[in-house]
Protein backbone atom coordinates (compact mmCIF):
# COMPACT_ATOMS: atom_id res chain seq x y z
CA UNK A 1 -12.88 6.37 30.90
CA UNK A 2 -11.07 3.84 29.04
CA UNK A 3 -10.67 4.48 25.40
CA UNK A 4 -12.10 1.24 24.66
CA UNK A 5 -15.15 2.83 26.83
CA UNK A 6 -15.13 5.78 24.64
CA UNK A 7 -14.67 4.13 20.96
CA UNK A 8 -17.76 1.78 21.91
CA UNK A 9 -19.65 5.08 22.77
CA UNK A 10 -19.18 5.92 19.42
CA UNK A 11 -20.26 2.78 18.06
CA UNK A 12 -23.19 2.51 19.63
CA UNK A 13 -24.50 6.09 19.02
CA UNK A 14 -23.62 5.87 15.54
CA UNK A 15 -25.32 2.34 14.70
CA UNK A 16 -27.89 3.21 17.09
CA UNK A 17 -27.87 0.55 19.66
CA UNK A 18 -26.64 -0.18 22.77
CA UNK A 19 -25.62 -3.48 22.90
CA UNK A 20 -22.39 -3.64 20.85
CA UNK A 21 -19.86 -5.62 22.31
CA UNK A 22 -16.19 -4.80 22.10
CA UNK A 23 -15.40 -8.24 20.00
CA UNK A 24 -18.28 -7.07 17.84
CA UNK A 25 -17.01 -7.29 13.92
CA UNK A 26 -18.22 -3.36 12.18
CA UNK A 27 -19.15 -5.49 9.36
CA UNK A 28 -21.03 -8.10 10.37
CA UNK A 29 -22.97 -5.24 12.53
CA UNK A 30 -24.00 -4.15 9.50
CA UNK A 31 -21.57 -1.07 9.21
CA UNK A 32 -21.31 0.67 5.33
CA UNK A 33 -19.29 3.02 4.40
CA UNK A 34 -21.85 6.50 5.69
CA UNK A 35 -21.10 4.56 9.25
CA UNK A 36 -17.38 4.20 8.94
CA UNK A 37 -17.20 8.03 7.90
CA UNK A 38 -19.29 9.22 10.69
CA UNK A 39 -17.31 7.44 13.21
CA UNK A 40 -14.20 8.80 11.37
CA UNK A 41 -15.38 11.98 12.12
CA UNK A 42 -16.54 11.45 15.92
CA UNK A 43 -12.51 10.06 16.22
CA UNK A 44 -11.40 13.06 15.05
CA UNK A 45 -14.16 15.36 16.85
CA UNK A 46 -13.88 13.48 20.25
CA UNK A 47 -10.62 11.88 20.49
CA UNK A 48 -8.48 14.14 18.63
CA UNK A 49 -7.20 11.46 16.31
CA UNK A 50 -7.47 10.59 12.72
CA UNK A 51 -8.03 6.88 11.67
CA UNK A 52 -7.52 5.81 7.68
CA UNK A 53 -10.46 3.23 6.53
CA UNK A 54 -7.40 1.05 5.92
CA UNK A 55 -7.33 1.08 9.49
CA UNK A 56 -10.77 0.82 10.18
CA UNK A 57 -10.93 -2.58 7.79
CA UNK A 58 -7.96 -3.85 9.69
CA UNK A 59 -9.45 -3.45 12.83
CA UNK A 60 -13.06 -4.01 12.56
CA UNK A 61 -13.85 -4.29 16.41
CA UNK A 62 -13.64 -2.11 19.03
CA UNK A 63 -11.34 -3.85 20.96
CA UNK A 64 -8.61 -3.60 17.47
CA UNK A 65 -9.11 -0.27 16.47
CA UNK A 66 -8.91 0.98 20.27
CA UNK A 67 -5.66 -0.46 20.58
CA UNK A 68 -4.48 0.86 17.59
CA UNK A 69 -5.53 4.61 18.81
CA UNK A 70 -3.52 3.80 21.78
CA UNK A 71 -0.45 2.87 19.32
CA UNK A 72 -1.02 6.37 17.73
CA UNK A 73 -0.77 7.98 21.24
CA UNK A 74 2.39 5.85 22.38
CA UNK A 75 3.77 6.72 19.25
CA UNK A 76 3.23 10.55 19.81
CA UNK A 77 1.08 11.60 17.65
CA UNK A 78 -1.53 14.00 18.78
CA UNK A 79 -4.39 13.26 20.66
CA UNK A 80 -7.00 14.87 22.81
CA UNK A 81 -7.60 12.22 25.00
């Protein structure tokens, strides 16, 4: 599964709904802060990687913030994906 697959998982289990799209802004889906913390915590739980809320404002779509887990994995830093 692509990571992209896996981070809009997430998403979508976390706002409760399934049809999220991967150009889909985290703020205009109505994402607050409890939502950004609990998807913090499934990054860390299921894909082994931490991600800043800096990061998750710059990268407010799945599509962004998947590609910057990817940079963290290119870049070495551990991951369990």
């Amino acid at each position: 599964m692509m990571i992209a697959d896996r981070v809009r998982a997430i998403w979508c289990r976390e706002f409760q709904r399934d049809d999220i799209s991967v150009d889909d802004d985290f703020f205009t889906l109505g994402g607050q802060s409890l939502i950004m913390v609990r998807i913090q915590g499934a990054f860390i739980e299921e894909l082994g990687v931490e991600v800043t809320m800096d990061q998750m404002f710059l990268n407010p779509t799945v599509t962004s913030i998947s590609a910057y887990i990817e940079s963290l994995a290119a870049s070495g830093q551990k991951t369990t994906w």
